[in-house]
PDB file of N, CA and C in Angstrom:
ATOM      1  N   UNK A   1     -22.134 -12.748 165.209  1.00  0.00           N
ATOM      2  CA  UNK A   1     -23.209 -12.215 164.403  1.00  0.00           C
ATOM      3  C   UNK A   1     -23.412 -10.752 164.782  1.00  0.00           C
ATOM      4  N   UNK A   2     -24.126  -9.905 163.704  1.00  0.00           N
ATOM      5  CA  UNK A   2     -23.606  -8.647 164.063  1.00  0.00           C
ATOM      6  C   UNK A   2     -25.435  -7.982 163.430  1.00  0.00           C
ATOM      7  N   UNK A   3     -25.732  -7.154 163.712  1.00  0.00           N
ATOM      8  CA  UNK A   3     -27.180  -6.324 163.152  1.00  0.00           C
ATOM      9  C   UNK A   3     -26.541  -4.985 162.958  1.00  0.00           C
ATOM     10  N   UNK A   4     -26.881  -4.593 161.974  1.00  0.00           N
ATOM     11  CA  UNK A   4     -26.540  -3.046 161.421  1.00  0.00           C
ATOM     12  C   UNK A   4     -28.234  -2.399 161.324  1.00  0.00           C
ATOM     13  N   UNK A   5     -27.786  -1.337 161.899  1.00  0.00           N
ATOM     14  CA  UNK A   5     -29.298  -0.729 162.124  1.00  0.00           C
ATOM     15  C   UNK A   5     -28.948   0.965 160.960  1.00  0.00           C
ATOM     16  N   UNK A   6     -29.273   1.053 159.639  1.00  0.00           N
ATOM     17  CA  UNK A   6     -29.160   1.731 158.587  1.00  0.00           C
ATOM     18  C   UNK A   6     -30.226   2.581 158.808  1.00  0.00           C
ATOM     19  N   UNK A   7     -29.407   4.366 158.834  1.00  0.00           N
ATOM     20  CA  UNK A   7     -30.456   5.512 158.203  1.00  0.00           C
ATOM     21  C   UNK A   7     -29.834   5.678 157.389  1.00  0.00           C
ATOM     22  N   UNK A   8     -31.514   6.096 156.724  1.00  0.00           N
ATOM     23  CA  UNK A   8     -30.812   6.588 155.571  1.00  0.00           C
ATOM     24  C   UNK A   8     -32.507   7.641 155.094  1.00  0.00           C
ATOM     25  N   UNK A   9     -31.237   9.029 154.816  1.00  0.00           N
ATOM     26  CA  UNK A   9     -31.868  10.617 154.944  1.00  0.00           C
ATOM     27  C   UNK A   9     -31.769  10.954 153.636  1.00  0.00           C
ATOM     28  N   UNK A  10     -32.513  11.788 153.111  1.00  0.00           N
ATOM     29  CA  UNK A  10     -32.132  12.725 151.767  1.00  0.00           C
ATOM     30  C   UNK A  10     -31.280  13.926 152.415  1.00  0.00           C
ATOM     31  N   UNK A  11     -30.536  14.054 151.899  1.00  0.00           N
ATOM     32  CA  UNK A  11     -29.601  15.363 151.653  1.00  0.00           C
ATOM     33  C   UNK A  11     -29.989  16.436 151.973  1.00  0.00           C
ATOM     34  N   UNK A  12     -29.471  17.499 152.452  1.00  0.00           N
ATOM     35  CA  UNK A  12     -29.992  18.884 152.908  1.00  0.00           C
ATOM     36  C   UNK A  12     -30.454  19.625 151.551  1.00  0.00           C
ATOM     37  N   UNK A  13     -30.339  19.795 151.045  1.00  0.00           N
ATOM     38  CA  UNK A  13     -30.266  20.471 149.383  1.00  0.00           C
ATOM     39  C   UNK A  13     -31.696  19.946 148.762  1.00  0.00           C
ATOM     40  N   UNK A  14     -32.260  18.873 149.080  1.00  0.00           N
ATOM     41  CA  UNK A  14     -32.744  17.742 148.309  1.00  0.00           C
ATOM     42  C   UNK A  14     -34.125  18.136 148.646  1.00  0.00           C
ATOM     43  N   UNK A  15     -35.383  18.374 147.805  1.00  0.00           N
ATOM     44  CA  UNK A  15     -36.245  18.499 148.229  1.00  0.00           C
ATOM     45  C   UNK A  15     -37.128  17.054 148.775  1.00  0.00           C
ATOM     46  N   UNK A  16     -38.168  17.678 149.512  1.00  0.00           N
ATOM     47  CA  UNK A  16     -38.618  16.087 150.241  1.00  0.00           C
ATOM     48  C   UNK A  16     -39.766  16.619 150.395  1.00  0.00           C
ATOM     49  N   UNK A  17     -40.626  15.935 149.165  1.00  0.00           N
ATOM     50  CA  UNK A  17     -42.352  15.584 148.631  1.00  0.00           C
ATOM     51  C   UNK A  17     -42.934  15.257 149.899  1.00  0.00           C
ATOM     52  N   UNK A  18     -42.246  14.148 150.574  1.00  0.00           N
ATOM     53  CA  UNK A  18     -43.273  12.914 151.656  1.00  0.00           C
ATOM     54  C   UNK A  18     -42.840  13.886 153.148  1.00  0.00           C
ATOM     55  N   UNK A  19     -41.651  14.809 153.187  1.00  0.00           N
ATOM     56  CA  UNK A  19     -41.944  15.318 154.150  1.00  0.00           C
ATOM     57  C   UNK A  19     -42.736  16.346 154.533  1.00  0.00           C
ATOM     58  N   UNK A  20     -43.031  17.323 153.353  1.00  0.00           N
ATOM     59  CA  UNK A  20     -44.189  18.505 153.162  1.00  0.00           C
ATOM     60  C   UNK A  20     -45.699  17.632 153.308  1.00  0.00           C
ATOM     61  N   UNK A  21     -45.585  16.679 152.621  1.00  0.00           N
ATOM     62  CA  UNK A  21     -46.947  16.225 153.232  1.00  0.00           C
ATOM     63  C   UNK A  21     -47.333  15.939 154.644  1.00  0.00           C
ATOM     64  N   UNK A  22     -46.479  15.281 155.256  1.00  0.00           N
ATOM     65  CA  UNK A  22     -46.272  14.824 156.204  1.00  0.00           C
ATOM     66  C   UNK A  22     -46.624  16.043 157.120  1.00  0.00           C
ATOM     67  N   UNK A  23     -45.982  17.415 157.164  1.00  0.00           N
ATOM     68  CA  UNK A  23     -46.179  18.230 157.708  1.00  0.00           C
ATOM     69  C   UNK A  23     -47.699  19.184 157.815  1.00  0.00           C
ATOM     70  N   UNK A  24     -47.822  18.885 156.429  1.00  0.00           N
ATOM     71  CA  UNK A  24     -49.331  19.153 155.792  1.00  0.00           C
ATOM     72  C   UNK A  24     -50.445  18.720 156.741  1.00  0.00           C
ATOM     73  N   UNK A  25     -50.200  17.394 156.449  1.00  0.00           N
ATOM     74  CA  UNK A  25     -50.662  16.829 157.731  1.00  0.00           C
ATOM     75  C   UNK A  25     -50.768  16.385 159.163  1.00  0.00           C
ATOM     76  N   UNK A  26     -50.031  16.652 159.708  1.00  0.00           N
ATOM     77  CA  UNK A  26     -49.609  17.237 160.987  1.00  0.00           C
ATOM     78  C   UNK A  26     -50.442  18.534 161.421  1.00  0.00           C
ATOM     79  N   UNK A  27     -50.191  19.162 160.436  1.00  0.00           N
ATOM     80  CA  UNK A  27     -51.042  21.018 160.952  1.00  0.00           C
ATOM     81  C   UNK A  27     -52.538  20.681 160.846  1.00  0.00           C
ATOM     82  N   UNK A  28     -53.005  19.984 160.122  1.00  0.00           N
ATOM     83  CA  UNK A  28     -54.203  19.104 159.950  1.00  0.00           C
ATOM     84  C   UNK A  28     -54.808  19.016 161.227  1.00  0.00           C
ATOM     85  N   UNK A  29     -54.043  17.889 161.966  1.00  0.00           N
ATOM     86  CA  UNK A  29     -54.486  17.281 163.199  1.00  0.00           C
ATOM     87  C   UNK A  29     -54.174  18.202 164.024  1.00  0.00           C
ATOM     88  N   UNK A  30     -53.302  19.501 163.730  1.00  0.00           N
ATOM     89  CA  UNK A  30     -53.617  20.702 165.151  1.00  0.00           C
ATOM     90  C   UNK A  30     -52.365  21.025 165.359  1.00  0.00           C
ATOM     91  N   UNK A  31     -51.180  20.327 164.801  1.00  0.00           N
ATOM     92  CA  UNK A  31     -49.888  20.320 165.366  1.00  0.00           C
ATOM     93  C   UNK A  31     -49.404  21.723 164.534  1.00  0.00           C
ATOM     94  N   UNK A  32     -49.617  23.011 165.040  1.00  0.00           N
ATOM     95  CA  UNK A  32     -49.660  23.943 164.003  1.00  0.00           C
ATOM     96  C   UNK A  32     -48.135  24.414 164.351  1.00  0.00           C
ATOM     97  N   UNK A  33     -47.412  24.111 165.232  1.00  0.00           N
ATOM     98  CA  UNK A  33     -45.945  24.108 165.776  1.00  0.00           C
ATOM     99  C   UNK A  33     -44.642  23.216 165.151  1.00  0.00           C
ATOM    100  N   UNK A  34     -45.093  21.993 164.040  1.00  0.00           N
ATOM    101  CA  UNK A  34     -44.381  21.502 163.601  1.00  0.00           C
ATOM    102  C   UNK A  34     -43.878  22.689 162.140  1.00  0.00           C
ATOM    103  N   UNK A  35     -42.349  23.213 162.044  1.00  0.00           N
ATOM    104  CA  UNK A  35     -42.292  23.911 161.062  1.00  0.00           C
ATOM    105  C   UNK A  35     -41.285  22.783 160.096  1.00  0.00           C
ATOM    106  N   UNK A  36     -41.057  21.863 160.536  1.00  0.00           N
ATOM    107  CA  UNK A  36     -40.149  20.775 159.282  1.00  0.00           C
ATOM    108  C   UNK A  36     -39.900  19.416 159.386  1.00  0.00           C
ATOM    109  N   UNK A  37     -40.249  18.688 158.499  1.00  0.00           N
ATOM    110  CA  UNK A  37     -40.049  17.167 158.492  1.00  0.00           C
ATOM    111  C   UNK A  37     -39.445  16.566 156.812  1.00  0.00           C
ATOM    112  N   UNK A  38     -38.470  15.932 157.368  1.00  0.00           N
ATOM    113  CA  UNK A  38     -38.058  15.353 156.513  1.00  0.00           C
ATOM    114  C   UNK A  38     -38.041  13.613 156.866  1.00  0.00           C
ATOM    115  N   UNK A  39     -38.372  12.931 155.725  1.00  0.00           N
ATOM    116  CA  UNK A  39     -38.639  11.197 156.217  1.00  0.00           C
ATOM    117  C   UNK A  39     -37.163  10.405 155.258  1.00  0.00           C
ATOM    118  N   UNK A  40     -37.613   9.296 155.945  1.00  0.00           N
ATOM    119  CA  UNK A  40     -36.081   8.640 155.372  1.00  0.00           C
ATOM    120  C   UNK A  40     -36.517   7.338 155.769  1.00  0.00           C
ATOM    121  N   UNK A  41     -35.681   6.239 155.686  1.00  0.00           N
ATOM    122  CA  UNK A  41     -35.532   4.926 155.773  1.00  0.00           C
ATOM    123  C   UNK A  41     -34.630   4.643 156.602  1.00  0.00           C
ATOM    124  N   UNK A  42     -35.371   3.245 157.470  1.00  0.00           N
ATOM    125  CA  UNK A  42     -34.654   2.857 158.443  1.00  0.00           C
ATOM    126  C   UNK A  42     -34.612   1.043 157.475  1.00  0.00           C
ATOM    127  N   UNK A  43     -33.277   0.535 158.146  1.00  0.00           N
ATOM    128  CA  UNK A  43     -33.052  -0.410 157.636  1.00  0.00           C
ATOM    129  C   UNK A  43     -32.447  -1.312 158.671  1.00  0.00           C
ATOM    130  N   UNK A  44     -32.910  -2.512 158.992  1.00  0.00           N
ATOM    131  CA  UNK A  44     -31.860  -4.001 159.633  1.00  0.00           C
ATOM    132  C   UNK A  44     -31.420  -4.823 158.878  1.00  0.00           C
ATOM    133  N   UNK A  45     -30.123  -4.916 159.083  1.00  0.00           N
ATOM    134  CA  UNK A  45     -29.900  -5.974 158.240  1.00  0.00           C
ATOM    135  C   UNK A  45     -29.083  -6.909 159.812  1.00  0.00           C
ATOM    136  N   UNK A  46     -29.504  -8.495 159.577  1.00  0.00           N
ATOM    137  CA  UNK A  46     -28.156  -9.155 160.157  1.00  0.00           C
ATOM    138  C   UNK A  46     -26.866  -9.910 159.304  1.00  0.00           C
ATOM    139  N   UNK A  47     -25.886  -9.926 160.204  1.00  0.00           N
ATOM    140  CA  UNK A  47     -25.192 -10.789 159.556  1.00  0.00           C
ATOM    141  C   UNK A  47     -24.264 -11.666 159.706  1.00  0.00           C
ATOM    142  N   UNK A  48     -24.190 -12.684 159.270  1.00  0.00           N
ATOM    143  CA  UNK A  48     -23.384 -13.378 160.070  1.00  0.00           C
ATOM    144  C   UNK A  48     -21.560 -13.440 159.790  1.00  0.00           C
ATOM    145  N   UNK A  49     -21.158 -12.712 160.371  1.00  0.00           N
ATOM    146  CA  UNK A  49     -19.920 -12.507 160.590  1.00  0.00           C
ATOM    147  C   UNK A  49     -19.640 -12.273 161.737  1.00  0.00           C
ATOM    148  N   UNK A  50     -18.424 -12.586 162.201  1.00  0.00           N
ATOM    149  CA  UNK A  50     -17.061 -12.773 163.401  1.00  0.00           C
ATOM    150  C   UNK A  50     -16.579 -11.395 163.410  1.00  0.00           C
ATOM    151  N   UNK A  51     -16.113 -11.023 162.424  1.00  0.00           N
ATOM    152  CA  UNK A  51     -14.672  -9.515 162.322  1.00  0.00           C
ATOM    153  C   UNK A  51     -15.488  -8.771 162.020  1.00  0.00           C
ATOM    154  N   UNK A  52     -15.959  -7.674 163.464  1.00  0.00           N
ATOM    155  CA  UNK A  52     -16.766  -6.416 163.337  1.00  0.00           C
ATOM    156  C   UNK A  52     -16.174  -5.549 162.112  1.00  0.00           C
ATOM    157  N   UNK A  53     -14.785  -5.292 161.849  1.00  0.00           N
ATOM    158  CA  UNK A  53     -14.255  -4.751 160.514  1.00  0.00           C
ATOM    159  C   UNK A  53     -14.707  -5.353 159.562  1.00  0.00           C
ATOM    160  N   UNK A  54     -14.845  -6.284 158.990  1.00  0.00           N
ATOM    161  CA  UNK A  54     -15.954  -6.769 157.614  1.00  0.00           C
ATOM    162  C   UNK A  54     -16.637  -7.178 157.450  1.00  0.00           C
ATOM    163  N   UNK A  55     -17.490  -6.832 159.186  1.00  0.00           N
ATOM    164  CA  UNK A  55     -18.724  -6.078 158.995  1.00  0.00           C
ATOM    165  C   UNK A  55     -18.981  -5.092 158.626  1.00  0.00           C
ATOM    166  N   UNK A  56     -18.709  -4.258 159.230  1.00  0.00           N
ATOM    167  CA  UNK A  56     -18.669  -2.823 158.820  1.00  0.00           C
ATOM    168  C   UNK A  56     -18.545  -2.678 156.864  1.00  0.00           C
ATOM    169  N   UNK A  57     -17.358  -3.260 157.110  1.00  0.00           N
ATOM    170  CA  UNK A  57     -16.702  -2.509 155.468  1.00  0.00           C
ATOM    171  C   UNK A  57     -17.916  -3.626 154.432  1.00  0.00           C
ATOM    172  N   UNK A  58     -18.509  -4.347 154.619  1.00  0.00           N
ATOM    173  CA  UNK A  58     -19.601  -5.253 153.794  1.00  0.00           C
ATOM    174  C   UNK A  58     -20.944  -4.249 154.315  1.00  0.00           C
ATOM    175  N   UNK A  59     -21.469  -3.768 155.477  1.00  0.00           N
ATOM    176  CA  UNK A  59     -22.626  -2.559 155.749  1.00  0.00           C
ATOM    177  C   UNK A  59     -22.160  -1.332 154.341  1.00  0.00           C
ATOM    178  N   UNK A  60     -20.950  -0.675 154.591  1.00  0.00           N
ATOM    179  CA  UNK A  60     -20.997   0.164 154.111  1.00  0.00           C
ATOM    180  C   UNK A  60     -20.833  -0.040 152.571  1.00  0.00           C
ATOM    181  N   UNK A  61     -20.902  -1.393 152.231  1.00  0.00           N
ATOM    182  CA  UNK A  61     -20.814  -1.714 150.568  1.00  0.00           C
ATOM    183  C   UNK A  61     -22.255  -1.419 150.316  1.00  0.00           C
ATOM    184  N   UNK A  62     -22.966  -2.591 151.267  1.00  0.00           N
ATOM    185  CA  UNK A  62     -24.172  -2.303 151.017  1.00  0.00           C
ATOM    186  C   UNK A  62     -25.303  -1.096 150.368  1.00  0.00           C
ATOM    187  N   UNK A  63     -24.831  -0.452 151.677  1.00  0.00           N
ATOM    188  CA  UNK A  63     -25.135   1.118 151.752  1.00  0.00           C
ATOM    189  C   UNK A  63     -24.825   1.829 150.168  1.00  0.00           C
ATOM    190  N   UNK A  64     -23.780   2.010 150.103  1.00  0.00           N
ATOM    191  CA  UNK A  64     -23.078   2.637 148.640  1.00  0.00           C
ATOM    192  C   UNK A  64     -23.961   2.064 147.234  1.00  0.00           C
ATOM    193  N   UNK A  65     -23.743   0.425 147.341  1.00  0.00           N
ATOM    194  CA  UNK A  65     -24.341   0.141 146.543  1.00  0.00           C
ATOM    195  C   UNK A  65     -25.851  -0.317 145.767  1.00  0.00           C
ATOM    196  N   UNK A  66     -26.512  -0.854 146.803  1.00  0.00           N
ATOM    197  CA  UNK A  66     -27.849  -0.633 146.737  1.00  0.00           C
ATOM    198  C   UNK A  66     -28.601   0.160 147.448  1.00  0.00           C
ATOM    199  N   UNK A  67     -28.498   0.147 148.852  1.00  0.00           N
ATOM    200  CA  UNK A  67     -29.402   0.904 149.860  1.00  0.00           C
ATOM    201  C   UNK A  67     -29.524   2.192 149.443  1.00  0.00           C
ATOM    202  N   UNK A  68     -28.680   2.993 149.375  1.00  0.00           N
ATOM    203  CA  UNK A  68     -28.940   4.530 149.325  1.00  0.00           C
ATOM    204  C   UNK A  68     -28.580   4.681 147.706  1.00  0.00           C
ATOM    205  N   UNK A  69     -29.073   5.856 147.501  1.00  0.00           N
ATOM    206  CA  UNK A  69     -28.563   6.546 146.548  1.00  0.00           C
ATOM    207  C   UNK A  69     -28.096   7.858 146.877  1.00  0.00           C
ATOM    208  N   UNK A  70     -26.518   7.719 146.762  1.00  0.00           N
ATOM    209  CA  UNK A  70     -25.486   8.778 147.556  1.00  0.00           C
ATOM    210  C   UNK A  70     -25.370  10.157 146.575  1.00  0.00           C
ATOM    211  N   UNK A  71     -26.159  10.108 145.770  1.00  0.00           N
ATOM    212  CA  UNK A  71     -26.000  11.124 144.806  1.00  0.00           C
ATOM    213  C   UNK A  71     -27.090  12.293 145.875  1.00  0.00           C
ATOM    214  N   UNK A  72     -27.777  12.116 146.479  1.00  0.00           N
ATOM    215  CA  UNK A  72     -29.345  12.946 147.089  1.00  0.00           C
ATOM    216  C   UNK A  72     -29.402  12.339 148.329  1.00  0.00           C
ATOM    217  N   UNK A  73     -28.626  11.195 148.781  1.00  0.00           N
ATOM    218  CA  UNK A  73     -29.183  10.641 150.062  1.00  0.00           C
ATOM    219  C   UNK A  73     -27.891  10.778 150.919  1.00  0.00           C
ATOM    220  N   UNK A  74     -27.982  10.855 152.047  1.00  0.00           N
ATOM    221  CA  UNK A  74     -26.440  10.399 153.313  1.00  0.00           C
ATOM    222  C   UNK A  74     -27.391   9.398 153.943  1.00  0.00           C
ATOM    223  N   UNK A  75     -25.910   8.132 154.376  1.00  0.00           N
ATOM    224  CA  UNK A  75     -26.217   7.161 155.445  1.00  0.00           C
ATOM    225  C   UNK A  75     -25.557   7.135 156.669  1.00  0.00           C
ATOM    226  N   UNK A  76     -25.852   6.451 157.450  1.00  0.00           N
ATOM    227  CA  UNK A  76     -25.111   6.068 158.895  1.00  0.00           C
ATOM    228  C   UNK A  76     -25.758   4.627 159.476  1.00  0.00           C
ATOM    229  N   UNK A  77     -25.081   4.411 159.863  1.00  0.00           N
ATOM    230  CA  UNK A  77     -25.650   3.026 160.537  1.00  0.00           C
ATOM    231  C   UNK A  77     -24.772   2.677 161.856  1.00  0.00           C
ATOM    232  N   UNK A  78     -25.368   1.999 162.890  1.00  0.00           N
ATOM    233  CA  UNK A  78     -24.687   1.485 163.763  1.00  0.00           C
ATOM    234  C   UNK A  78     -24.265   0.107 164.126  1.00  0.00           C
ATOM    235  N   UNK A  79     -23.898  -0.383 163.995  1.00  0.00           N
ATOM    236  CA  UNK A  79     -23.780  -2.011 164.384  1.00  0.00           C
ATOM    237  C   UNK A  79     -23.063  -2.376 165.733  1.00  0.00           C
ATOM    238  N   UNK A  80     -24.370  -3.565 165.599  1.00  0.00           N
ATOM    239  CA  UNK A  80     -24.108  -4.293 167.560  1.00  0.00           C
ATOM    240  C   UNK A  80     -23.879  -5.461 167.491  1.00  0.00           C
ATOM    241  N   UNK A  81     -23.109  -6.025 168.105  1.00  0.00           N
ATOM    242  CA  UNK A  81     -22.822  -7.743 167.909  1.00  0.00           C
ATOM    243  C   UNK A  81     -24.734  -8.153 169.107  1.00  0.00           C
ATOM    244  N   UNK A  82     -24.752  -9.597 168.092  1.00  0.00           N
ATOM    245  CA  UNK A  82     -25.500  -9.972 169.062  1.00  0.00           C
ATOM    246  C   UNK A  82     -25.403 -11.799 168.842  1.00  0.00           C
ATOM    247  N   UNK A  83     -26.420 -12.089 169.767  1.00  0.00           N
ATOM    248  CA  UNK A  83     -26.206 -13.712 170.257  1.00  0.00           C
ATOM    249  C   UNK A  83     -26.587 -14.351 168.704  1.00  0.00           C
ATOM    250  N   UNK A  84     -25.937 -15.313 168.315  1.00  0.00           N
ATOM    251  CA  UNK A  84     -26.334 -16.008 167.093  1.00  0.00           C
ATOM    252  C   UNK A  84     -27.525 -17.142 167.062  1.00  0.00           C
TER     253      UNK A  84
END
């Protein structure tokens, strides 16, 4: 069994609404030193598979196909075997 631990970022190019706020608010509470935030999604998935390779290559379907949208977003993920 395997857990894939998924980021997933908007794009450098890409503007980011929830991170200007975010920062907005930050300077709010005093943090007048924060000059950039960008937010993103964290994702677990488990799964139950044997062959860390299709694991992987089934994460990164995932990823492509629902999780992100690769047009504005990049992913990465790491995966760890763990006890079933």
């Amino acid at each position: 069994m395997f857990l894939a631990k998924v980021y997933i970022t908007l794009k450098p190019t890409v503007n980011d609404p929830q991170g200007l706020t975010i920062r907005g608010a930050l300077h709010e509470l005093g943090f007048a030193n924060v000059t950039s935030v960008r937010a993103g999604k964290y994702i677990e998935i488990q799964l139950e598979e044997v062959d860390r390779a299709e694991a992987e290559g089934q994460v990164e379907s995932m990823c492509r196909n629902l999780l992100a949208n690769t047009v504005i977003e990049n992913f990465r993920f790491d995966l760890e075997e763990v006890a079933g």
